[in-house]
Structure formats: structure tokens, C-alpha cells
PDB file of N, CA and C in Angstrom:
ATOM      1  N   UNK A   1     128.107  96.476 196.214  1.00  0.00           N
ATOM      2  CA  UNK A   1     128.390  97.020 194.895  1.00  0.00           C
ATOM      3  C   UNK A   1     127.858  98.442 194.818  1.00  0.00           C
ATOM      4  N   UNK A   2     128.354  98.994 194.329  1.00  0.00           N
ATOM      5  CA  UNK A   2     128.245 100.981 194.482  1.00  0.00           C
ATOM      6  C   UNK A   2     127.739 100.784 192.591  1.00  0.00           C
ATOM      7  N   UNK A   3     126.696 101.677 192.573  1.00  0.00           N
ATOM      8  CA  UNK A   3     126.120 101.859 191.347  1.00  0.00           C
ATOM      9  C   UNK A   3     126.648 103.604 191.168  1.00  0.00           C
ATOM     10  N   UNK A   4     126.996 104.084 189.418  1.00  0.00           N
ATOM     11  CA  UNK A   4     127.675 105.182 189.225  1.00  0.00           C
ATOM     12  C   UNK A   4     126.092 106.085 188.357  1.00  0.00           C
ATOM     13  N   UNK A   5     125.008 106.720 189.001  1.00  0.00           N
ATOM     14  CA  UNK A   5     123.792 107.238 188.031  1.00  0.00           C
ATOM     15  C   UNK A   5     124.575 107.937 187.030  1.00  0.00           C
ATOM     16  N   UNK A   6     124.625 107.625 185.388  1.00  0.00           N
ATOM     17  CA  UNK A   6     124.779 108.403 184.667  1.00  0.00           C
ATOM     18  C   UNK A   6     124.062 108.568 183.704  1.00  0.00           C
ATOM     19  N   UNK A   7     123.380 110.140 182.886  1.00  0.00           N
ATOM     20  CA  UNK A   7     123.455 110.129 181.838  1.00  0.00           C
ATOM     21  C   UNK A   7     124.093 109.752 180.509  1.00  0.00           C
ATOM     22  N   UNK A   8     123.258 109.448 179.872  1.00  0.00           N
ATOM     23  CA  UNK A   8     124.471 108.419 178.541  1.00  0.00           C
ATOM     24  C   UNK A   8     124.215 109.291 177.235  1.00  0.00           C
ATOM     25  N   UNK A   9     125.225 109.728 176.765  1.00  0.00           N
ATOM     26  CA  UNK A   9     125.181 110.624 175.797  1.00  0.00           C
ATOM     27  C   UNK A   9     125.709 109.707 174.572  1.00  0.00           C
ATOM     28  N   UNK A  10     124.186 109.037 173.987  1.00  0.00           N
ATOM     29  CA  UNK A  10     124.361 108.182 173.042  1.00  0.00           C
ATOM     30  C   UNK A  10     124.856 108.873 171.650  1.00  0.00           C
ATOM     31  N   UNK A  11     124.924 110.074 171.331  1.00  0.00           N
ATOM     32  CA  UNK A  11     125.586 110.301 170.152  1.00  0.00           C
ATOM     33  C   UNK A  11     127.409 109.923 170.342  1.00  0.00           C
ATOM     34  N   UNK A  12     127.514 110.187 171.745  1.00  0.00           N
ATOM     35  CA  UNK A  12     129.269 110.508 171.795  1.00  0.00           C
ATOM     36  C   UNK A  12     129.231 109.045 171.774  1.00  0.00           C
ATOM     37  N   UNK A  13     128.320 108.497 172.471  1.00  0.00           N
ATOM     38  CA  UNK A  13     129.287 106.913 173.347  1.00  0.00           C
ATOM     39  C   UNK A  13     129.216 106.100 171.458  1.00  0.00           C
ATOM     40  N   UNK A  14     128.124 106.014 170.750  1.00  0.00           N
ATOM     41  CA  UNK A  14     127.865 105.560 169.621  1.00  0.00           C
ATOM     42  C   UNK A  14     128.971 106.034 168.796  1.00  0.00           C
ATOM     43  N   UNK A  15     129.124 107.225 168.350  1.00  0.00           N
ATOM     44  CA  UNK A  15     130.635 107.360 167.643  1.00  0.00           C
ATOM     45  C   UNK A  15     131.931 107.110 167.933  1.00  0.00           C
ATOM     46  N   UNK A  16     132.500 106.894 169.590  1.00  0.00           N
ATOM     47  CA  UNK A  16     133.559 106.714 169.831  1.00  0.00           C
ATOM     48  C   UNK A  16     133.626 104.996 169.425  1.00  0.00           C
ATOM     49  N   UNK A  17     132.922 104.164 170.343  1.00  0.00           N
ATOM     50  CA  UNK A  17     133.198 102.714 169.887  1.00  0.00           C
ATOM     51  C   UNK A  17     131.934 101.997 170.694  1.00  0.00           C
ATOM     52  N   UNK A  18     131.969 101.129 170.432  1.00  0.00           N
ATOM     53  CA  UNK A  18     130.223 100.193 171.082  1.00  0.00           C
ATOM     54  C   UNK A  18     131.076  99.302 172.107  1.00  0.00           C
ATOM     55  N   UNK A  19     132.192  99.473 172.419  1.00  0.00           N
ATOM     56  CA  UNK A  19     132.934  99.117 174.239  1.00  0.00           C
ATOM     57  C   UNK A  19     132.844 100.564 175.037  1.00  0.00           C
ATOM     58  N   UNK A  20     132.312 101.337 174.216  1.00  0.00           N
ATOM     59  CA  UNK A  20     132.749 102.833 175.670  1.00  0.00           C
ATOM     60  C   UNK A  20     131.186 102.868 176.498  1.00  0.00           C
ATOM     61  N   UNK A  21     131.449 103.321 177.802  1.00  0.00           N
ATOM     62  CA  UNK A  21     130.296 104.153 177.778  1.00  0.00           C
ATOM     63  C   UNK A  21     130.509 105.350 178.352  1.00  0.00           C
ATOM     64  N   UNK A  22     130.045 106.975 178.083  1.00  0.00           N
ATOM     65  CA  UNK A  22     129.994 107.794 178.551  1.00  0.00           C
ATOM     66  C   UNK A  22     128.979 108.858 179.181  1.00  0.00           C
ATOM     67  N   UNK A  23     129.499 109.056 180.169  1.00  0.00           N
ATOM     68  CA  UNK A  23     128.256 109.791 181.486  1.00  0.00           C
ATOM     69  C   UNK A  23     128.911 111.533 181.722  1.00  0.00           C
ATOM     70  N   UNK A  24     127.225 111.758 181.611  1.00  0.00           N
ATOM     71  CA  UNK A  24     127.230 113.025 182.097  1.00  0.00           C
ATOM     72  C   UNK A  24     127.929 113.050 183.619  1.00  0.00           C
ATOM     73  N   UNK A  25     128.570 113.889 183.766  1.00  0.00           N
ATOM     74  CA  UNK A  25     128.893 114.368 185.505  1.00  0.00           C
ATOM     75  C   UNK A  25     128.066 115.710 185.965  1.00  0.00           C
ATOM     76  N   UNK A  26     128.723 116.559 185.530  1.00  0.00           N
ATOM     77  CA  UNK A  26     128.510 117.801 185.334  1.00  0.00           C
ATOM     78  C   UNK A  26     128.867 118.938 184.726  1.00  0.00           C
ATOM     79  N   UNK A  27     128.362 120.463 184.844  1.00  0.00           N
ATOM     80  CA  UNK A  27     129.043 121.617 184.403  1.00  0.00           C
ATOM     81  C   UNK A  27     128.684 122.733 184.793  1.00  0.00           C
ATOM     82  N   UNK A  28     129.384 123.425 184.461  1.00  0.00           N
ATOM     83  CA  UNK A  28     129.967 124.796 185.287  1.00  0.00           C
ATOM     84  C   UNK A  28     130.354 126.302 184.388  1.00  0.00           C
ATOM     85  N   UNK A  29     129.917 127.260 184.730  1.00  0.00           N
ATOM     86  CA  UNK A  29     130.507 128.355 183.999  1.00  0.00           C
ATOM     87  C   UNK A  29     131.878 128.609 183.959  1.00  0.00           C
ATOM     88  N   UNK A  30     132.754 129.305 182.939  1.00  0.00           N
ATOM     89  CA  UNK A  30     133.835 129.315 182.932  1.00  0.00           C
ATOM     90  C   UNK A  30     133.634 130.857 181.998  1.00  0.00           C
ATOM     91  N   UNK A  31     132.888 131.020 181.688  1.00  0.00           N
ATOM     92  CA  UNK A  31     132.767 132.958 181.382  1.00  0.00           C
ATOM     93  C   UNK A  31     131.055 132.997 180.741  1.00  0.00           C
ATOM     94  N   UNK A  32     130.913 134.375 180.520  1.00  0.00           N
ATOM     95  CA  UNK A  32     129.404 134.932 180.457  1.00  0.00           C
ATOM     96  C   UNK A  32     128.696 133.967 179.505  1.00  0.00           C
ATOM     97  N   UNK A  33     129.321 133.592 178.112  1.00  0.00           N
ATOM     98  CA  UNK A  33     128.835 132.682 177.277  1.00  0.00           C
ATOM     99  C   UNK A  33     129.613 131.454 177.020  1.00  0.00           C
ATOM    100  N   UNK A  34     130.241 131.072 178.001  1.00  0.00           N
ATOM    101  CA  UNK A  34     130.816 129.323 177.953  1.00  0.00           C
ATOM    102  C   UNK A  34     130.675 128.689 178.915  1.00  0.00           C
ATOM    103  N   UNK A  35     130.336 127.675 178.731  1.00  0.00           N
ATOM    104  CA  UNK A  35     130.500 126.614 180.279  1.00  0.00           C
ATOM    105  C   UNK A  35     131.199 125.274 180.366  1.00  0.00           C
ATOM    106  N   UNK A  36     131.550 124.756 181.264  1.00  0.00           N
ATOM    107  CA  UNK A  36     132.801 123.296 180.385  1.00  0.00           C
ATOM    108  C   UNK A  36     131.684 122.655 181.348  1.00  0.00           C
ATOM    109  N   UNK A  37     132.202 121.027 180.890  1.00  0.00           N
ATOM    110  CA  UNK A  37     131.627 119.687 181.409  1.00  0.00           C
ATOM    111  C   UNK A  37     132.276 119.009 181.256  1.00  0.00           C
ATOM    112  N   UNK A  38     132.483 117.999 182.605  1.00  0.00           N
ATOM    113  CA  UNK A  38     132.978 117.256 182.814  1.00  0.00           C
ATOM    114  C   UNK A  38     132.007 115.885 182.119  1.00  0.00           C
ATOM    115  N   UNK A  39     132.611 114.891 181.468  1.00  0.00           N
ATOM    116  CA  UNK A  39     132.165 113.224 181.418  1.00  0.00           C
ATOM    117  C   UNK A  39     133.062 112.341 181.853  1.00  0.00           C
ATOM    118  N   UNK A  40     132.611 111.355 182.247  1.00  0.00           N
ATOM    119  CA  UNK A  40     133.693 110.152 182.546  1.00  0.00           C
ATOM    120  C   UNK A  40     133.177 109.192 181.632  1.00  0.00           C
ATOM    121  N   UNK A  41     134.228 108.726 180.711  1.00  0.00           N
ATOM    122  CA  UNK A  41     134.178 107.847 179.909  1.00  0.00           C
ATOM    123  C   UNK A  41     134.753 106.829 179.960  1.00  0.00           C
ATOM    124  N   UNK A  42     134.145 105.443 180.038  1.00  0.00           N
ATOM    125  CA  UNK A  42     134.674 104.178 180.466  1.00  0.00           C
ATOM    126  C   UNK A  42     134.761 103.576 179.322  1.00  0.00           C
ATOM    127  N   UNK A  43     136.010 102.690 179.123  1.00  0.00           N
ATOM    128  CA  UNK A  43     136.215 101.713 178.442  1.00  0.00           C
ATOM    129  C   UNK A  43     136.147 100.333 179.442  1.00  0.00           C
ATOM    130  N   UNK A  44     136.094  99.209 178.565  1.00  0.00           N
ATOM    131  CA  UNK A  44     136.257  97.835 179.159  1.00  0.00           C
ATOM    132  C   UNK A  44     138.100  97.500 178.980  1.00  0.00           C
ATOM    133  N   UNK A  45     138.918  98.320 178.354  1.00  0.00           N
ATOM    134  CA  UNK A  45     140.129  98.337 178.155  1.00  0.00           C
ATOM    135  C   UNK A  45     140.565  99.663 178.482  1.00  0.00           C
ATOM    136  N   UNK A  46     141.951  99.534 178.628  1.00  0.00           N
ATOM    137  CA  UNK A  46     142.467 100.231 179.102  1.00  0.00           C
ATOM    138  C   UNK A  46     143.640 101.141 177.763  1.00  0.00           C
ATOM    139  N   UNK A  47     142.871 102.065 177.258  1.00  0.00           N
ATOM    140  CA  UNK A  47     143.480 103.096 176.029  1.00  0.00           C
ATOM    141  C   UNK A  47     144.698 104.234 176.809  1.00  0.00           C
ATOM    142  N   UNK A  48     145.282 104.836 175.463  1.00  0.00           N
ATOM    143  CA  UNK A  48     146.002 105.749 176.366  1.00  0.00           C
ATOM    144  C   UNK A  48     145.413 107.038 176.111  1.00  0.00           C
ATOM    145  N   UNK A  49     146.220 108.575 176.878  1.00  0.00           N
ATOM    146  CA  UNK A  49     145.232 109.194 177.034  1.00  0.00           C
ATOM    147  C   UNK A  49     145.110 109.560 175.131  1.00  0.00           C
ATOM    148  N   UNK A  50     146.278 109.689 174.901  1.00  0.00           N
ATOM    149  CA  UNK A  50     146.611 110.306 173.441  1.00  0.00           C
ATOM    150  C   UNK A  50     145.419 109.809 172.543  1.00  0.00           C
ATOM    151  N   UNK A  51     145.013 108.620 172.609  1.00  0.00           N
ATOM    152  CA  UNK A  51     144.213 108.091 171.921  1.00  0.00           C
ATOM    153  C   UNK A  51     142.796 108.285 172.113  1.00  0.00           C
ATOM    154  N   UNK A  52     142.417 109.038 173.172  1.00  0.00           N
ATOM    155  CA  UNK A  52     141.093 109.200 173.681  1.00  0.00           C
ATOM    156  C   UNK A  52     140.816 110.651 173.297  1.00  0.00           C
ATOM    157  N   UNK A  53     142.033 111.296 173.660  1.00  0.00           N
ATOM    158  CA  UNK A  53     142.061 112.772 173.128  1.00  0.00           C
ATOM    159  C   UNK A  53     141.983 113.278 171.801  1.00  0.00           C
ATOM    160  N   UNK A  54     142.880 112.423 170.760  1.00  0.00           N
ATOM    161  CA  UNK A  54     142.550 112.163 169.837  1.00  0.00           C
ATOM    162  C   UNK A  54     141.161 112.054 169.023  1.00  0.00           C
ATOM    163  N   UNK A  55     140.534 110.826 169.668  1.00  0.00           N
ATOM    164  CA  UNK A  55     139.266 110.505 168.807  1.00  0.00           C
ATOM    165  C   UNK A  55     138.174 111.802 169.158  1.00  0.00           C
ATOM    166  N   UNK A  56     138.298 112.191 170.719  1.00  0.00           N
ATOM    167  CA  UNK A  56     137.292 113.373 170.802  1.00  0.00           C
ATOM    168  C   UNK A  56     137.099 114.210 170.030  1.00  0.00           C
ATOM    169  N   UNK A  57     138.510 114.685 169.699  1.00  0.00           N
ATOM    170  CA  UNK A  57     138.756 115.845 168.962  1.00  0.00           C
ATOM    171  C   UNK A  57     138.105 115.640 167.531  1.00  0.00           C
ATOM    172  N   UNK A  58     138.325 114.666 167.051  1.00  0.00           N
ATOM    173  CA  UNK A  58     137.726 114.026 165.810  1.00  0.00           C
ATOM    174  C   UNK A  58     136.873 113.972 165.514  1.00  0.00           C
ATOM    175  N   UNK A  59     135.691 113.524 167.007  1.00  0.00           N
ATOM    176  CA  UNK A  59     134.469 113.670 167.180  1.00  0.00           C
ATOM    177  C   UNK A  59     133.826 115.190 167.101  1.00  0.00           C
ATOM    178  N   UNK A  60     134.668 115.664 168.119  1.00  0.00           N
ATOM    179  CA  UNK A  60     133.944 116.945 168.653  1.00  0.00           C
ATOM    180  C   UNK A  60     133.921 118.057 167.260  1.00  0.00           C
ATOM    181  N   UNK A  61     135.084 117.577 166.363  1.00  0.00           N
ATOM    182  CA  UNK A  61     135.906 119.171 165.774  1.00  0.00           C
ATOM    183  C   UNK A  61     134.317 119.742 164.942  1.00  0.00           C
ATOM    184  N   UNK A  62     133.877 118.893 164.717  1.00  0.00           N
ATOM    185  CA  UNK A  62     132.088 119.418 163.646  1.00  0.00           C
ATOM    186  C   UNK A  62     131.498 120.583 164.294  1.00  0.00           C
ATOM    187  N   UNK A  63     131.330 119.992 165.978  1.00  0.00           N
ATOM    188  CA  UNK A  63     130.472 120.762 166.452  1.00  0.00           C
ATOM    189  C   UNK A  63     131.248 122.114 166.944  1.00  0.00           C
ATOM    190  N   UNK A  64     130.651 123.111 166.859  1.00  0.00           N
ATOM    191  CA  UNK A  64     130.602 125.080 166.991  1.00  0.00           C
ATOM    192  C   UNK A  64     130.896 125.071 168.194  1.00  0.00           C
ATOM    193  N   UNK A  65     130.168 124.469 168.842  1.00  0.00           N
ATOM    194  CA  UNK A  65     130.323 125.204 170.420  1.00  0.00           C
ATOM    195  C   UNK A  65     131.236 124.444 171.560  1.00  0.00           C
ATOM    196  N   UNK A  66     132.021 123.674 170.924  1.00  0.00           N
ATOM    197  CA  UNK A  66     133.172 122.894 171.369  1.00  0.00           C
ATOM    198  C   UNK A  66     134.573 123.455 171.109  1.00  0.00           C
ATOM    199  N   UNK A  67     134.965 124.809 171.858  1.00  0.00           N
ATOM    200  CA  UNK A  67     136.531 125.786 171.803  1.00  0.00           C
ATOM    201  C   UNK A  67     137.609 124.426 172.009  1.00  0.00           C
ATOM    202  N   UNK A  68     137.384 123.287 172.756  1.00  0.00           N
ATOM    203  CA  UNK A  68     138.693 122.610 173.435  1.00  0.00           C
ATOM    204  C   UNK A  68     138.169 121.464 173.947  1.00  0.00           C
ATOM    205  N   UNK A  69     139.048 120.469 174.360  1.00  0.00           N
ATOM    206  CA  UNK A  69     138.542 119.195 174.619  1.00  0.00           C
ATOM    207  C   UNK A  69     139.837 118.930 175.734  1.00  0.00           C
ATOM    208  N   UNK A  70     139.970 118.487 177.019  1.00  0.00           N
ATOM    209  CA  UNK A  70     140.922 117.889 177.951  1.00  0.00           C
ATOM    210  C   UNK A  70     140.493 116.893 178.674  1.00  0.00           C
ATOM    211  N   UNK A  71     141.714 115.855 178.595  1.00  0.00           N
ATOM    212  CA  UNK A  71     141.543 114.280 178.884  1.00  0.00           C
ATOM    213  C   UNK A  71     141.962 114.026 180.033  1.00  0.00           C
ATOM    214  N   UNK A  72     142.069 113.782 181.222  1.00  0.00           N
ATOM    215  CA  UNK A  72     142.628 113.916 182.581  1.00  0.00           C
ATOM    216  C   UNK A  72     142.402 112.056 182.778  1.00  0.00           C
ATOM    217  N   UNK A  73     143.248 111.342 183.406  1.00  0.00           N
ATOM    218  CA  UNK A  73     143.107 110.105 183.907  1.00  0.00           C
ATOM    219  C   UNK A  73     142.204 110.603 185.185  1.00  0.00           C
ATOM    220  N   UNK A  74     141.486 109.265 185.697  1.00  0.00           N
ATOM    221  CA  UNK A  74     140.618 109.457 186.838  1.00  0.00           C
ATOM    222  C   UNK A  74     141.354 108.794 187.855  1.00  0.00           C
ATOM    223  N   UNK A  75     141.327 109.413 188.966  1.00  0.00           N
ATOM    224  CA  UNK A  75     142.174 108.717 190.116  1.00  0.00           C
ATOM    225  C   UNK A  75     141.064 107.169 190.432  1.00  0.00           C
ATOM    226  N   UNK A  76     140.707 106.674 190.433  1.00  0.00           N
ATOM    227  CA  UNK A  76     139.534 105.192 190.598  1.00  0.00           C
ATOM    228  C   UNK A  76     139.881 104.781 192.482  1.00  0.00           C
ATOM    229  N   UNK A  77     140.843 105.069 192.325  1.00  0.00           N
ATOM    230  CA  UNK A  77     141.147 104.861 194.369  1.00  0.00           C
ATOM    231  C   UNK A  77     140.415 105.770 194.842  1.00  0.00           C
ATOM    232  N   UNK A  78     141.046 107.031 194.367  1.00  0.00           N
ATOM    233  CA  UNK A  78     139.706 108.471 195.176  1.00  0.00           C
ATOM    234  C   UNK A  78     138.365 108.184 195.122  1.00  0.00           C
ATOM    235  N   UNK A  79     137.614 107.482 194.619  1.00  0.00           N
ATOM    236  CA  UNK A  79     136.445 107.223 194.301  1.00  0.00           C
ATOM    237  C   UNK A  79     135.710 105.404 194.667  1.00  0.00           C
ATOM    238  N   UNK A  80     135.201 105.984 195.822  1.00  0.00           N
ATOM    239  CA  UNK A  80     134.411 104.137 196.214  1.00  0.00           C
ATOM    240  C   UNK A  80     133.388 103.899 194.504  1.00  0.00           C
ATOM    241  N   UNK A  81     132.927 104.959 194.439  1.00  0.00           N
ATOM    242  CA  UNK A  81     132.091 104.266 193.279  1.00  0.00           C
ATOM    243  C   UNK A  81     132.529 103.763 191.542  1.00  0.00           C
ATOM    244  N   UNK A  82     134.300 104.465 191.556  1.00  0.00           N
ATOM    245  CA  UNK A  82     134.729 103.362 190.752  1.00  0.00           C
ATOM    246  C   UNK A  82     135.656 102.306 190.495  1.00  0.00           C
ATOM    247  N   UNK A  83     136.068 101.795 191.667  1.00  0.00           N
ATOM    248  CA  UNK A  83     136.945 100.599 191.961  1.00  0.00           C
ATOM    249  C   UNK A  83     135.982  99.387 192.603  1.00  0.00           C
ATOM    250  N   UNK A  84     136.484  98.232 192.491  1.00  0.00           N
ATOM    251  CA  UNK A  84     136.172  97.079 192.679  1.00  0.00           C
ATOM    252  C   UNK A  84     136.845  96.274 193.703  1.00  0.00           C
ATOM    253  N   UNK A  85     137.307  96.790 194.704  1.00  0.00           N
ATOM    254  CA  UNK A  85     138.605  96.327 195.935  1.00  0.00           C
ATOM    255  C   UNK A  85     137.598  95.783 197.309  1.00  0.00           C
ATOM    256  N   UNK A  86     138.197  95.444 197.357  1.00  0.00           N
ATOM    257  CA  UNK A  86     137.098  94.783 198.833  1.00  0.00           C
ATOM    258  C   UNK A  86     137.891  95.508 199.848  1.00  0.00           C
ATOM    259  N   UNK A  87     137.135  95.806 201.325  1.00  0.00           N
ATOM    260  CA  UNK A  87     137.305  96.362 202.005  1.00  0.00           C
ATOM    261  C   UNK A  87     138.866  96.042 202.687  1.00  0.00           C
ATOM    262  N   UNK A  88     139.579  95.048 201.888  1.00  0.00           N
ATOM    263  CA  UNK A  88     140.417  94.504 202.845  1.00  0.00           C
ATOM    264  C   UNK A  88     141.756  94.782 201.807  1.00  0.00           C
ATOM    265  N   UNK A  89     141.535  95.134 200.805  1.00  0.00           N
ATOM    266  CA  UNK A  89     142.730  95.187 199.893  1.00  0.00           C
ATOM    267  C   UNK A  89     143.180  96.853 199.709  1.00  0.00           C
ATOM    268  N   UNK A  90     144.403  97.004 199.161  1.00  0.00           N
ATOM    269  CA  UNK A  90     144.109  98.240 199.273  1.00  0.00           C
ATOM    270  C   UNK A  90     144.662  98.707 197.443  1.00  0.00           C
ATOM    271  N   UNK A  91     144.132  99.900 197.052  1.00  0.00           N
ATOM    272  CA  UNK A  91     143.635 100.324 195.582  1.00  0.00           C
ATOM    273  C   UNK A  91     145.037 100.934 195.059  1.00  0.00           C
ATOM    274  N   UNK A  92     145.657 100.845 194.061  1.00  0.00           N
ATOM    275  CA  UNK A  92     146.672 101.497 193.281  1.00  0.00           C
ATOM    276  C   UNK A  92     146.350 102.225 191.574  1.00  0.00           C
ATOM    277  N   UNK A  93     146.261 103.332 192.247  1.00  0.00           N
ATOM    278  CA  UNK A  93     146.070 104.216 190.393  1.00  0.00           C
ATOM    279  C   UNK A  93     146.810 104.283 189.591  1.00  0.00           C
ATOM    280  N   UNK A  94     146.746 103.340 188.007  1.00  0.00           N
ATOM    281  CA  UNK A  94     147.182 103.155 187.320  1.00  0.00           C
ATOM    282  C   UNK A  94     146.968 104.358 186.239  1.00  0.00           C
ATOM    283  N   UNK A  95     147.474 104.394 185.162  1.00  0.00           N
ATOM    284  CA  UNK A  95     147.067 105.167 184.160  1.00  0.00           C
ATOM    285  C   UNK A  95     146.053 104.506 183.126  1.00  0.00           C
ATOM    286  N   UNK A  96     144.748 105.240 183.675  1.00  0.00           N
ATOM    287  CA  UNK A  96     144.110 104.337 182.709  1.00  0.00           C
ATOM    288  C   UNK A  96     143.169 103.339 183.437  1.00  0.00           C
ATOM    289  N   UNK A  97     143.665 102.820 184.834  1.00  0.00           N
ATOM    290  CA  UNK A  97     142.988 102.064 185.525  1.00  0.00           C
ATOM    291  C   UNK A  97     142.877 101.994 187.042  1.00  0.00           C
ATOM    292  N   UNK A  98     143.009 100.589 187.539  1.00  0.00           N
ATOM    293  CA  UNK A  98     143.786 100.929 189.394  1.00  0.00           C
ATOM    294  C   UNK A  98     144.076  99.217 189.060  1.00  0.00           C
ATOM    295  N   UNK A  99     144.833  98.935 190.135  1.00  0.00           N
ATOM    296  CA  UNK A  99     145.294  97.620 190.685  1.00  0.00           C
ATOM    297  C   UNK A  99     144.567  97.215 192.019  1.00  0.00           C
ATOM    298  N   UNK A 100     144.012  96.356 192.359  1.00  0.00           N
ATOM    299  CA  UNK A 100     143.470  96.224 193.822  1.00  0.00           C
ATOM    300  C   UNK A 100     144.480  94.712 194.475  1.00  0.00           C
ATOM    301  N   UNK A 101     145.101  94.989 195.701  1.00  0.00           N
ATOM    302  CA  UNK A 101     145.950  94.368 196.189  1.00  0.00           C
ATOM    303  C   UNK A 101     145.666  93.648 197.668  1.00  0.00           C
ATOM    304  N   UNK A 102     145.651  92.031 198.039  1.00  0.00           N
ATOM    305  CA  UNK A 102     144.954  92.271 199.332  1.00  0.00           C
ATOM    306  C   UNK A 102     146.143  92.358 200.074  1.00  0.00           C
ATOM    307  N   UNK A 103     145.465  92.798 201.366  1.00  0.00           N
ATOM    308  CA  UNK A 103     146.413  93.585 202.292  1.00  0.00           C
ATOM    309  C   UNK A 103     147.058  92.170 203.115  1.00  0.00           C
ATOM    310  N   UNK A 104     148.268  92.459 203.689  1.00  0.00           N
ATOM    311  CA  UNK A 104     148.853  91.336 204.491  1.00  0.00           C
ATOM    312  C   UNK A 104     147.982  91.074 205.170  1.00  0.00           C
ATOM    313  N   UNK A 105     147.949  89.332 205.350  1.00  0.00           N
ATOM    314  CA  UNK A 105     147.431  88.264 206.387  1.00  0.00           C
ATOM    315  C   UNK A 105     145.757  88.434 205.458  1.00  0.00           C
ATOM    316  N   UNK A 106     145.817  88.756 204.571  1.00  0.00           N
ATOM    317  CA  UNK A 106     144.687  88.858 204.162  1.00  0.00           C
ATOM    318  C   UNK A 106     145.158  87.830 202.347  1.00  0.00           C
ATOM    319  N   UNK A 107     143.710  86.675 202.395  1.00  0.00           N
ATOM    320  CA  UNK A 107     144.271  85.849 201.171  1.00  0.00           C
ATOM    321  C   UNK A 107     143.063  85.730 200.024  1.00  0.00           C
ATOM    322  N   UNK A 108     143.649  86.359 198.789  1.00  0.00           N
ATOM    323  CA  UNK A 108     142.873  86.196 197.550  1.00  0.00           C
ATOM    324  C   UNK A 108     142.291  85.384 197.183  1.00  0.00           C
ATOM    325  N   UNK A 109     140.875  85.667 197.516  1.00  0.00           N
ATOM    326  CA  UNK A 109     139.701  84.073 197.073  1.00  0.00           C
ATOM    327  C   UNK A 109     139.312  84.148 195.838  1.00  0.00           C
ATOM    328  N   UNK A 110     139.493  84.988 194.915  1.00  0.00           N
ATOM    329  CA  UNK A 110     139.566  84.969 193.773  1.00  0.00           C
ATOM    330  C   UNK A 110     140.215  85.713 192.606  1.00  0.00           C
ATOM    331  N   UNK A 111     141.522  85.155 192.243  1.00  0.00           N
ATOM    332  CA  UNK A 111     142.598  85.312 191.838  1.00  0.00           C
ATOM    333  C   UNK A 111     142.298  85.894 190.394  1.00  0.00           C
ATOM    334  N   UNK A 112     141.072  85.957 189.595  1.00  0.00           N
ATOM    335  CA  UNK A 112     141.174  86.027 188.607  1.00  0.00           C
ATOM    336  C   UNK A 112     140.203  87.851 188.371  1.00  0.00           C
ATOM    337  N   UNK A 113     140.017  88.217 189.562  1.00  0.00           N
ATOM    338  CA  UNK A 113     139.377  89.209 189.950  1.00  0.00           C
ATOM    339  C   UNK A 113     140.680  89.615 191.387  1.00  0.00           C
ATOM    340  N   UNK A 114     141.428  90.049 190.610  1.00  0.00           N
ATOM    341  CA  UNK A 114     142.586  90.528 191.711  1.00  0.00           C
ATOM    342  C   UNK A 114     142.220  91.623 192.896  1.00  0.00           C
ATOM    343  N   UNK A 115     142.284  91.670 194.425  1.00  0.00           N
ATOM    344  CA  UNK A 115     141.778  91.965 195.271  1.00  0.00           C
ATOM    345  C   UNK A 115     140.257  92.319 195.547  1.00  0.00           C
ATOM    346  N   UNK A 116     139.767  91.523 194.600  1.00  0.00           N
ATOM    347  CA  UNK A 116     138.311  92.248 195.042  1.00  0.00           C
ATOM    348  C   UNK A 116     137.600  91.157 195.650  1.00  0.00           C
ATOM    349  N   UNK A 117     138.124  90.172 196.322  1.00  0.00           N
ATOM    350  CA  UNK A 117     137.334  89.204 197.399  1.00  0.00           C
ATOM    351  C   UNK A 117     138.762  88.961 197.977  1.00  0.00           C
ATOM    352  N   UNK A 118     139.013  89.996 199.340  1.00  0.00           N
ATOM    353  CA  UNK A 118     139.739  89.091 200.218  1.00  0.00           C
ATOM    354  C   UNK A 118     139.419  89.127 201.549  1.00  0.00           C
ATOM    355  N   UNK A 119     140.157  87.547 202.063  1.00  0.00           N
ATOM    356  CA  UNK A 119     139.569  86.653 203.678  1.00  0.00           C
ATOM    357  C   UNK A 119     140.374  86.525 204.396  1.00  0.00           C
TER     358      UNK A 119
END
């Protein structure tokens, strides 16, 4: 199991909904007095982006030093530390999520957790 270290930015994760959680990643300059940051924000469901973009904006619009807000899906295959696939299945990026599939000659030991135990 791959653990993801994040900062938890309990004002955002607390106003969006008490299923999210959201983590610091990082940030970066983007001119003399701005800098953007990246978060990855997890739901236990799968929202669309409109709706995520949405509530930020909703969230964010109070605060001054927030010019813009952009919602990007996360590829979850590109990343061992956020898919759940066993070494034997292989990962499909959904919008919003991934699919884990086991690979031929290879058989799903637990069907209710789709590819993430296969033998």
C-alpha cells in the first residue's frame, strides 16, 4: 500500500464537504508577486469537473489573493501512489477516477474491489 504525505487544508476541505479531503502538493512562481498551487482533492465519489470548479470558485471568490481557480482531472494510472491495481492488472483513466482490470490468465480474487487482488 503506497501512502500519499499531505498537508490538509482544513478550512478548504471543511467548506467544500466532510467526504473531501484536500492536500497540499505544491507551488511555484508564475510572476514577481503571484505564485499558483497545485492541491489534489479527493472525493470518496466521483463529481464532475464543473461541479468542483464551481464550488471552489464559491469558496475561493472572498479571498483577495485568489486571481483564478483551474480544475484538471488527475491521470491516477500515472501515479503508483494513487491507484489501487495490483501488480498484475492493468489501470484505465477515467474522468474523475481509473478502472483497474486483471490482465489475461490472470483471475479476480476479489470482485468487489475490481483488479486490485489478482492470481
Amino acid at each position: 500500500m503506497h501512502i500519499i504525505y499531505c498537508v490538509f487544508i482544513t478550512k478548504v476541505t471543511g467548506a467544500l464537504d466532510s467526504d473531501i479531503s484536500v492536500c497540499y502538493l505544491s507551488s511555484w512562481p508564475v510572476h514577481p508577486y503571484r505564485s499558483a498551487t497545485s492541491l489534489l482533492i479527493e472525493w470518496n465519489f466521483a463529481p464532475s469537473l464543473n461541479n468542483v470548479t464551481s464550488k471552489l470558485h464559491e469558496l475561493l471568490r472572498h479571498i483577495l489573493e485568489v486571481s483564478s481557480v483551474t480544475v484538471k482531472d488527475v491521470d491516477e494510472c500515472a501515479h503508483v501512489a494513487l491507484r489501487k491495481c495490483s501488480l498484475q492488472a492493468e489501470c484505465n483513466n477515467t474522468m474523475g477516477s481509473y478502472v483497474c482490470t486483471c490482465r489475461q490468465d490472470y483471475a479476480d480474487v476479489e470482485p468487489s474491489y475490481t483488479g486490485a487482488h489478482c492470481t
